[in-house]
PDB file of N, CA and C in Angstrom:
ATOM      1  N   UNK A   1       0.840  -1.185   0.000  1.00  0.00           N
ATOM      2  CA  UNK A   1       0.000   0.000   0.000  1.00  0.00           C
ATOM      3  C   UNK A   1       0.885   1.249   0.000  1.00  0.00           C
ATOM      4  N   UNK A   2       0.654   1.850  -0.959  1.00  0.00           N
ATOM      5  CA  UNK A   2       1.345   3.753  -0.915  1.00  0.00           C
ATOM      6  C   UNK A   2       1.046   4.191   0.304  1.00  0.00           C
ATOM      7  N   UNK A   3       1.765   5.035   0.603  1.00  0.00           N
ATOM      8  CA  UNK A   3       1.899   5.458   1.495  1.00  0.00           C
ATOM      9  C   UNK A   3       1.535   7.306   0.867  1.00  0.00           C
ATOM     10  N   UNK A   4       0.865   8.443   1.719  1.00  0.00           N
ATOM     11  CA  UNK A   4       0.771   9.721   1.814  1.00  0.00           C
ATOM     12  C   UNK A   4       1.996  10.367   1.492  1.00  0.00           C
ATOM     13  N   UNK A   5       2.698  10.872   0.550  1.00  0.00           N
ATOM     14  CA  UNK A   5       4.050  11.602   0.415  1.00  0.00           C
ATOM     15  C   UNK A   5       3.907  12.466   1.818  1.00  0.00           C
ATOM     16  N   UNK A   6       2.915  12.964   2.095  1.00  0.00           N
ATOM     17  CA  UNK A   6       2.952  14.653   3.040  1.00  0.00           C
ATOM     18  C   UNK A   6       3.073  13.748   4.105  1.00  0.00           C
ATOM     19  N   UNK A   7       2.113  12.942   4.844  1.00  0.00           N
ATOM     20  CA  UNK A   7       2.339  11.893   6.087  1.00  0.00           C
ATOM     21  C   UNK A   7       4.407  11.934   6.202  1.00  0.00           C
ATOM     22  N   UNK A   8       4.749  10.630   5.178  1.00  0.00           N
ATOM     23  CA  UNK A   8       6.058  10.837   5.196  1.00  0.00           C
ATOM     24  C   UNK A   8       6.823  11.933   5.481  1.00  0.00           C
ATOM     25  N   UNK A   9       6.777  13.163   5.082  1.00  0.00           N
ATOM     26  CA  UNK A   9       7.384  14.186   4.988  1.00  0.00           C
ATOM     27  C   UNK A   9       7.450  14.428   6.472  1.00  0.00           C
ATOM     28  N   UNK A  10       6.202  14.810   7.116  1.00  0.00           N
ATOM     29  CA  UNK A  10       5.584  14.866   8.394  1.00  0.00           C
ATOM     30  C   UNK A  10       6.301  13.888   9.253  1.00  0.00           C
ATOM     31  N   UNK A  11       6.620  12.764   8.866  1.00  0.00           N
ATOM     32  CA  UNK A  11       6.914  12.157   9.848  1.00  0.00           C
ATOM     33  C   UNK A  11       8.453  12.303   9.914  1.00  0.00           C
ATOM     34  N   UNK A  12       9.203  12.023   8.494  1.00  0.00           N
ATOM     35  CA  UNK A  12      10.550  12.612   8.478  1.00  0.00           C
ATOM     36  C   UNK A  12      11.280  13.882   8.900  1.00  0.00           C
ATOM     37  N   UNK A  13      10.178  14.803   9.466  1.00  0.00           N
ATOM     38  CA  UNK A  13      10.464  16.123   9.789  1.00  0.00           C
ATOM     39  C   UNK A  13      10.568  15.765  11.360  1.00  0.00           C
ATOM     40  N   UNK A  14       9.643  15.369  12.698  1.00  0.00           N
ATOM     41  CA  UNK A  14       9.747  14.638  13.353  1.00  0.00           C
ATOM     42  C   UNK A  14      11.348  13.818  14.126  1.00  0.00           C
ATOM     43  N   UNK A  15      11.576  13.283  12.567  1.00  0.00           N
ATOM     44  CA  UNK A  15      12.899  12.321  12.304  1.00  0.00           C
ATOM     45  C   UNK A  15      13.873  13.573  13.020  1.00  0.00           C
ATOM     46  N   UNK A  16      13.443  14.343  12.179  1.00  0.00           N
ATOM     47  CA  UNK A  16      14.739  15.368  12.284  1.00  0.00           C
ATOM     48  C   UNK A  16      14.771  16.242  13.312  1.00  0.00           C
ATOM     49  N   UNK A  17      13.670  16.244  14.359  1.00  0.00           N
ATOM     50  CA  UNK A  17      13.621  17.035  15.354  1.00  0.00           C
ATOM     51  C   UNK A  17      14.528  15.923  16.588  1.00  0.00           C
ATOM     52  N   UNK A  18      13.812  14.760  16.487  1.00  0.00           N
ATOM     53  CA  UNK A  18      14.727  13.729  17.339  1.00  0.00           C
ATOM     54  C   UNK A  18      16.352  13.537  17.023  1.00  0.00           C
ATOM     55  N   UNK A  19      16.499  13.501  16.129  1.00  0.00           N
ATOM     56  CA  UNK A  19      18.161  13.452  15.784  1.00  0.00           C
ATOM     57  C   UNK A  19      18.610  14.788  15.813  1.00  0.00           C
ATOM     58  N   UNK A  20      17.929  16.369  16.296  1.00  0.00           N
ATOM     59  CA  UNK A  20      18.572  17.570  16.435  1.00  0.00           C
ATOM     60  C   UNK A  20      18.355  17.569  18.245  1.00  0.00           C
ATOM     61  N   UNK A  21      17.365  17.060  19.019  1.00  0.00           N
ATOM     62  CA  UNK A  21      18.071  16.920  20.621  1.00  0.00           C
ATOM     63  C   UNK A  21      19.031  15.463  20.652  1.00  0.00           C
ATOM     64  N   UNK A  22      19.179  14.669  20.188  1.00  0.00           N
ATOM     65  CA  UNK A  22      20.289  13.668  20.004  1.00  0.00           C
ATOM     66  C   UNK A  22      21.496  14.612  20.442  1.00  0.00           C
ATOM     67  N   UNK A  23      21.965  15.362  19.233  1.00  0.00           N
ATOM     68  CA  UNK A  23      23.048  16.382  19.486  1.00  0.00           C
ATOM     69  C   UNK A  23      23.223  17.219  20.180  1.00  0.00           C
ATOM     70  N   UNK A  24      21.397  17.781  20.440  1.00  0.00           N
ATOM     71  CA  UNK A  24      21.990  18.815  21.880  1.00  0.00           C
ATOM     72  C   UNK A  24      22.269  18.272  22.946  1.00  0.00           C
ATOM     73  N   UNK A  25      21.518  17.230  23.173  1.00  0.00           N
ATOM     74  CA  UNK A  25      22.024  16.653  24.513  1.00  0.00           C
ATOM     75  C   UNK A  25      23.456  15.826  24.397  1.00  0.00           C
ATOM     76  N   UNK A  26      23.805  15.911  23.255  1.00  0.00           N
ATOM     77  CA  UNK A  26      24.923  15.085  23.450  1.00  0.00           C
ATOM     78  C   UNK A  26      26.400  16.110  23.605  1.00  0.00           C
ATOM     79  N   UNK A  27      25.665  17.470  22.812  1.00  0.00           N
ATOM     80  CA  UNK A  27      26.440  18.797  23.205  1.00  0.00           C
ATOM     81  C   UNK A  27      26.671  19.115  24.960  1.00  0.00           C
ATOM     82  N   UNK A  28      25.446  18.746  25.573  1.00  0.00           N
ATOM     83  CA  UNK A  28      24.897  19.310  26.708  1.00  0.00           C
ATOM     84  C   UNK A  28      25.894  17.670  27.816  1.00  0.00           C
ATOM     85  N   UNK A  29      26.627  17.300  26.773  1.00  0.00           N
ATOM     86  CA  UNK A  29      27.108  16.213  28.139  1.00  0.00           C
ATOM     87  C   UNK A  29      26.286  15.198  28.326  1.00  0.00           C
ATOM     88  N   UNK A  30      24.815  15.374  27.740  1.00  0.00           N
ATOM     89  CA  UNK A  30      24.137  14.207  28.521  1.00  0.00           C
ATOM     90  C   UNK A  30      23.839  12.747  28.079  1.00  0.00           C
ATOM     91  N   UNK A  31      24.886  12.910  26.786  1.00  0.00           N
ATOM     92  CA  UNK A  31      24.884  11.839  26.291  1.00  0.00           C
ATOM     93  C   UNK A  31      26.561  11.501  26.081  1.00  0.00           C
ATOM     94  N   UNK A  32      26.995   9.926  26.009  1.00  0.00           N
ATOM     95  CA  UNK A  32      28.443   9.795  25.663  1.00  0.00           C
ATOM     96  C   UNK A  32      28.218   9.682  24.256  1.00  0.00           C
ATOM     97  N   UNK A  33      29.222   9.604  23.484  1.00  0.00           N
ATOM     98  CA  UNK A  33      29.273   9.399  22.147  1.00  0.00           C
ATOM     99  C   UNK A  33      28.749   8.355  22.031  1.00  0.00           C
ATOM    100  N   UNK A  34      29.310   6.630  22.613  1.00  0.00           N
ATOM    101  CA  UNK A  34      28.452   5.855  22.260  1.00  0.00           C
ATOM    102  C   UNK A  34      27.221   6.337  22.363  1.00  0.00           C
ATOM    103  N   UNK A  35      26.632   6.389  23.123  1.00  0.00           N
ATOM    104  CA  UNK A  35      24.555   6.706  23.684  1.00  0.00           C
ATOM    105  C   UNK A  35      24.245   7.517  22.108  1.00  0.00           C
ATOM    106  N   UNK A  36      25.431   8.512  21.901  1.00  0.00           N
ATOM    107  CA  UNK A  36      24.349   9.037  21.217  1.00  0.00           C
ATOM    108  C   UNK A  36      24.635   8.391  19.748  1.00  0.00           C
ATOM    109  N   UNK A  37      25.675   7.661  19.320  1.00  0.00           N
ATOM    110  CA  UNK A  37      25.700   7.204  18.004  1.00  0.00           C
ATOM    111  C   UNK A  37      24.930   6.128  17.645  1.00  0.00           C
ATOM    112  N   UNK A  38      24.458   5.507  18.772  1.00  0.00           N
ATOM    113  CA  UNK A  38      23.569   4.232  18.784  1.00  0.00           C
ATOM    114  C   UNK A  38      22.005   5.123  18.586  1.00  0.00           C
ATOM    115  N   UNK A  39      21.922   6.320  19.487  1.00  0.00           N
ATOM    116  CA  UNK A  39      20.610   6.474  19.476  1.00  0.00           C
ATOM    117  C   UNK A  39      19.988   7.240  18.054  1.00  0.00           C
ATOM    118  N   UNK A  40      21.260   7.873  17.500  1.00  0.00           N
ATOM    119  CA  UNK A  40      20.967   8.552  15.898  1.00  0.00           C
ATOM    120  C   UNK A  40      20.924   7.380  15.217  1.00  0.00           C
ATOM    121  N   UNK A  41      21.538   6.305  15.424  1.00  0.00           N
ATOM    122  CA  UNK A  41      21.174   5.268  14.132  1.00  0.00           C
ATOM    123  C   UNK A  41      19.989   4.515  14.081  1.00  0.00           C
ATOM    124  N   UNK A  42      19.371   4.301  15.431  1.00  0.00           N
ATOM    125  CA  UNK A  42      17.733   3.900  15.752  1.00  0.00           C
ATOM    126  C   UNK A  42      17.126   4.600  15.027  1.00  0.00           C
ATOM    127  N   UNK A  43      17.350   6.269  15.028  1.00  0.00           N
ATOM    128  CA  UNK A  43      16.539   6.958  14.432  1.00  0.00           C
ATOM    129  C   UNK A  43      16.765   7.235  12.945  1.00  0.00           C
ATOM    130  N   UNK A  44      18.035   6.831  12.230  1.00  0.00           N
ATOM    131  CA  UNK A  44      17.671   6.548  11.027  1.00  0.00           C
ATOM    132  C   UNK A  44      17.395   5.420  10.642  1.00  0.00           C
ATOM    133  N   UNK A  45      17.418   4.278  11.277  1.00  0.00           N
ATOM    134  CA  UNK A  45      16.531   3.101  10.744  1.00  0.00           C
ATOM    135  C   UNK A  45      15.129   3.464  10.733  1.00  0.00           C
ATOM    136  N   UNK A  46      14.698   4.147  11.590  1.00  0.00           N
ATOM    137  CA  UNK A  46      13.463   4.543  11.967  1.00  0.00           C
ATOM    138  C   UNK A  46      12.759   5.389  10.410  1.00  0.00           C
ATOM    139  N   UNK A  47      13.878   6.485  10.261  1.00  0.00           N
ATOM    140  CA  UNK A  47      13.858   7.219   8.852  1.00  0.00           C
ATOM    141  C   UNK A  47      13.710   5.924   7.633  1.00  0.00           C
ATOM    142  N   UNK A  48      14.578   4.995   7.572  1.00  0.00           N
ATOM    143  CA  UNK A  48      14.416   4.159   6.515  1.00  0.00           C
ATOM    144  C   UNK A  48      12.994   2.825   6.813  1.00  0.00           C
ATOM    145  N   UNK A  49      12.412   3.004   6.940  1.00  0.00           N
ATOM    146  CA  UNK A  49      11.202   2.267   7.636  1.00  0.00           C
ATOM    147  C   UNK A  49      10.199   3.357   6.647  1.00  0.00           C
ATOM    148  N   UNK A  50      10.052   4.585   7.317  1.00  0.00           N
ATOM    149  CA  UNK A  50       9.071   5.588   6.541  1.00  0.00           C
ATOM    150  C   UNK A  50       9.540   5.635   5.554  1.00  0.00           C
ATOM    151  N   UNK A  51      10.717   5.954   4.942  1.00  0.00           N
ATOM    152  CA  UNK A  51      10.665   5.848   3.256  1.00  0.00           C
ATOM    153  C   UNK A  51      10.368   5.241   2.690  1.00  0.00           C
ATOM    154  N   UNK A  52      10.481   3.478   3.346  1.00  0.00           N
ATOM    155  CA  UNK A  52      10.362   2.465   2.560  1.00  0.00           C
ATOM    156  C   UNK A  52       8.422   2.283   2.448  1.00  0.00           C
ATOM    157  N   UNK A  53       8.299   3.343   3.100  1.00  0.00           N
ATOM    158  CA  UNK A  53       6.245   2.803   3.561  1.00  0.00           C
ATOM    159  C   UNK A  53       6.164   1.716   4.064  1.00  0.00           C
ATOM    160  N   UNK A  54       7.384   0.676   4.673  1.00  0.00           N
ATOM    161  CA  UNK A  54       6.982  -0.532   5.842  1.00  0.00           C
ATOM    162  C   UNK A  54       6.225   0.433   6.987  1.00  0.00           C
ATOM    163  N   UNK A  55       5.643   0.574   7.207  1.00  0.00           N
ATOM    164  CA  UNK A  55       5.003   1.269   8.481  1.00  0.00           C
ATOM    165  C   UNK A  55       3.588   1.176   8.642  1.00  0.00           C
ATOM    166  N   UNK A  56       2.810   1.146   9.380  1.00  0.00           N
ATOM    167  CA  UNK A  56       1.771   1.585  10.118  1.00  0.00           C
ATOM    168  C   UNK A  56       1.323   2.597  11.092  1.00  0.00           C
ATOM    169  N   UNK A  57       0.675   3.604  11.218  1.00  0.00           N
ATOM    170  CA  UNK A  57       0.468   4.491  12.250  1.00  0.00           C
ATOM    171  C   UNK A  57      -0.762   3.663  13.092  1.00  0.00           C
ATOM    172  N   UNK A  58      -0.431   4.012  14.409  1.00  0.00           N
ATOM    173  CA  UNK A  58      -1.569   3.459  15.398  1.00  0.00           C
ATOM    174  C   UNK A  58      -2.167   4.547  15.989  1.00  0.00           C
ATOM    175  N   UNK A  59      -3.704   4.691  16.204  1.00  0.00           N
ATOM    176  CA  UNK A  59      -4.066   5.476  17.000  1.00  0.00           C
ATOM    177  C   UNK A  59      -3.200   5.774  18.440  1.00  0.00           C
ATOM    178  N   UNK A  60      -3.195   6.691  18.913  1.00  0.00           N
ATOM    179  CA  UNK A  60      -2.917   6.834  20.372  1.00  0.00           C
ATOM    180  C   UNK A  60      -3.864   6.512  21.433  1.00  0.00           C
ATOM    181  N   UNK A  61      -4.471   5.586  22.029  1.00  0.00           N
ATOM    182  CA  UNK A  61      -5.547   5.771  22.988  1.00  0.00           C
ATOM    183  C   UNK A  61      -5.720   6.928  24.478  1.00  0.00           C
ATOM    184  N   UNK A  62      -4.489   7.262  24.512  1.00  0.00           N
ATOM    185  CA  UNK A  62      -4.237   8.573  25.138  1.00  0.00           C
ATOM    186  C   UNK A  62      -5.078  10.233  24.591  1.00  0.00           C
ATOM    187  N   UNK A  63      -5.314  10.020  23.583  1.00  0.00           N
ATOM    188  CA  UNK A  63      -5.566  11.519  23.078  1.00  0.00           C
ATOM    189  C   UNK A  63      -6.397  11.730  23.391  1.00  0.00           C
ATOM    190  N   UNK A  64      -7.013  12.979  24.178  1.00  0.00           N
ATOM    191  CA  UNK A  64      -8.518  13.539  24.110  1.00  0.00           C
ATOM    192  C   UNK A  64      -9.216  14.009  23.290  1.00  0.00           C
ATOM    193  N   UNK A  65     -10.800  13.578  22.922  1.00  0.00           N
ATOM    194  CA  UNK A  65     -10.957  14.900  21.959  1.00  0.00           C
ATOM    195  C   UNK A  65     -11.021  16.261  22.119  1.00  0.00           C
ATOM    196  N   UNK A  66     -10.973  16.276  23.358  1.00  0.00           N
ATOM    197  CA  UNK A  66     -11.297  18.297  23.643  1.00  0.00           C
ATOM    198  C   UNK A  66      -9.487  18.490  24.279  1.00  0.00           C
ATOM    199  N   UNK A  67      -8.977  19.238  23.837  1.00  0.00           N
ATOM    200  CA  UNK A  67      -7.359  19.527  24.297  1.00  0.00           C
ATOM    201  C   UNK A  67      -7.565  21.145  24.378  1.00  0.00           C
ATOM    202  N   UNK A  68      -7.512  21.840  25.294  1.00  0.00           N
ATOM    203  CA  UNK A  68      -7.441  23.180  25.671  1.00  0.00           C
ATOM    204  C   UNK A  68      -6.143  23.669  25.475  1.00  0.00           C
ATOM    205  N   UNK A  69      -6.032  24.729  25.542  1.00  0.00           N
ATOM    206  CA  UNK A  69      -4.780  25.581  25.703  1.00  0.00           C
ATOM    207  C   UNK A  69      -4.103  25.409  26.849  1.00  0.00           C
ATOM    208  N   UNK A  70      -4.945  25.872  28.135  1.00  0.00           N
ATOM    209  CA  UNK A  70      -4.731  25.865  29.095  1.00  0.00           C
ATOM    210  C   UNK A  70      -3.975  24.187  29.750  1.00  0.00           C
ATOM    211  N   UNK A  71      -4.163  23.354  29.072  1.00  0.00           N
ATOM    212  CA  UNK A  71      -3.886  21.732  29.292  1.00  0.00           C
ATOM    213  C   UNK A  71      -2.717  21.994  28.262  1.00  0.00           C
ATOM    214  N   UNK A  72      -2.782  22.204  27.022  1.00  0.00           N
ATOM    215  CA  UNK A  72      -1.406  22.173  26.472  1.00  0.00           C
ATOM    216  C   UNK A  72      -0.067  23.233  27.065  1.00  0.00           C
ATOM    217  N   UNK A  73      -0.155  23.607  27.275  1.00  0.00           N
ATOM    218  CA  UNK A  73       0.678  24.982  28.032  1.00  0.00           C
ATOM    219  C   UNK A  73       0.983  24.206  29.290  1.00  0.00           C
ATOM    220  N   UNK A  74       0.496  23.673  30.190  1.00  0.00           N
ATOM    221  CA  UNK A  74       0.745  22.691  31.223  1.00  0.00           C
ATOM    222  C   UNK A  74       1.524  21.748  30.709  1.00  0.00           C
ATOM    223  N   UNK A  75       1.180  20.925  29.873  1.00  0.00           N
ATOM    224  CA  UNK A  75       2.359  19.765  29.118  1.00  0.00           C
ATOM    225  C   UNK A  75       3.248  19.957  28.890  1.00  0.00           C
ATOM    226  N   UNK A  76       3.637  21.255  28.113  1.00  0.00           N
ATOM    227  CA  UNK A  76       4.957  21.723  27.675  1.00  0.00           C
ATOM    228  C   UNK A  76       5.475  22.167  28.480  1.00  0.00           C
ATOM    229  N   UNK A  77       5.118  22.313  30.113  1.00  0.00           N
ATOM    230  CA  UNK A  77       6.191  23.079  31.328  1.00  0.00           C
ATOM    231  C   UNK A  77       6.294  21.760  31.760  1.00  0.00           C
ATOM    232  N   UNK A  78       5.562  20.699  32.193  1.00  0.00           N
ATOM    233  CA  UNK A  78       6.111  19.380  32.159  1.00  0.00           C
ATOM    234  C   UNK A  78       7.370  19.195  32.032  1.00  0.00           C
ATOM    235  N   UNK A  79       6.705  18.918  30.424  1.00  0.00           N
ATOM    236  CA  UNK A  79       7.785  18.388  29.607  1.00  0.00           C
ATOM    237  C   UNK A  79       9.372  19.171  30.327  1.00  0.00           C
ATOM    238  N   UNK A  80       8.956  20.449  29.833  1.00  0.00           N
ATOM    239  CA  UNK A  80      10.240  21.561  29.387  1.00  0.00           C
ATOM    240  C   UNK A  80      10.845  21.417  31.133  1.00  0.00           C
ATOM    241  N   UNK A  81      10.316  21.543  31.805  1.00  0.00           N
ATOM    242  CA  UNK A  81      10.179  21.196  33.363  1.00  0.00           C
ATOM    243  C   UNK A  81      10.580  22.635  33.799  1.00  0.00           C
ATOM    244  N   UNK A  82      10.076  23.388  33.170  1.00  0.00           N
ATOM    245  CA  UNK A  82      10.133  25.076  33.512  1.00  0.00           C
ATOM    246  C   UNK A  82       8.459  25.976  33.393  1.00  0.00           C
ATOM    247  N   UNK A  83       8.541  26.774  33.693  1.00  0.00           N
ATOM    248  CA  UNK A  83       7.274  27.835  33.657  1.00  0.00           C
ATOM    249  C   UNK A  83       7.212  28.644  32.085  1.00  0.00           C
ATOM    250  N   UNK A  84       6.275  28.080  31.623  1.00  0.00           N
ATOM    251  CA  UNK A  84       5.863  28.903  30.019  1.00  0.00           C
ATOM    252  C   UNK A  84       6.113  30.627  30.347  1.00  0.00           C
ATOM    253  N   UNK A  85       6.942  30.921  29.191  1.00  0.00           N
ATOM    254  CA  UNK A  85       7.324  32.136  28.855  1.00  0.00           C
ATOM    255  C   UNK A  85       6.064  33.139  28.499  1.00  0.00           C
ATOM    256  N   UNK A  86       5.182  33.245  28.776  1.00  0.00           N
ATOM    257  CA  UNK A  86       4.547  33.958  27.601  1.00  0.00           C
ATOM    258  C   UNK A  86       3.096  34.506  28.396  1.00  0.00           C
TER     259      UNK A  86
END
C-alpha cells in the first residue's frame, strides 16, 4: 500500500527534530558518544522504515478529543520542566 508523500514528509520532519536533541544533549554532556551514536542510528533506521512505507500508524488511545490551551501549556512546562514564557 502507498503510502501519503505529506504523512512521510511529516513524519521525516519529526525524524529530524529527534536526531537535532540527540546532538543537543549530546552537546549538553548528557549523552556519551556511544549513547548518542547508537541512538541517531535507531533513528535513522526509523527514517528508513518511513521511506520504505513498511510502516503503520496506530491510534494513540491517550488523546482527548477536547485539548485546551490551558492543558497544552501545562504539558509543555512538564515536559520543558520550567514555567511557560509567555
Amino acid at each position: 500500500m502507498d503510502k501519503d508523500p505529506m504523512e512521510q514528509e511529516m513524519l521525516a520532519r519529526g525524524i529530524g527534530d529527534e536526531l537535532t536533541e540527540i546532538f543537543v544533549r549530546y552537546v549538553r554532556g548528557e549523552l556519551d558518544f556511544a549513547e548518542a551514536t547508537f541512538a541517531a542510528y535507531d533513528v535513522l533506521e526509523d527514517l528508513h522504515v518511513i521511506a520504505s512505507g513498511d510502516y503503520e500508524l496506530e491510534e494513540d488511545g491517550d488523546i482527548e478529543d477536547e485539548y485546551s490551551e490551558e492543558q497544552a501549556i501545562e504539558q509543555q512546562e512538564d515536559l520543558a520542566q520550567e514555567p511557560s514564557r509567555g
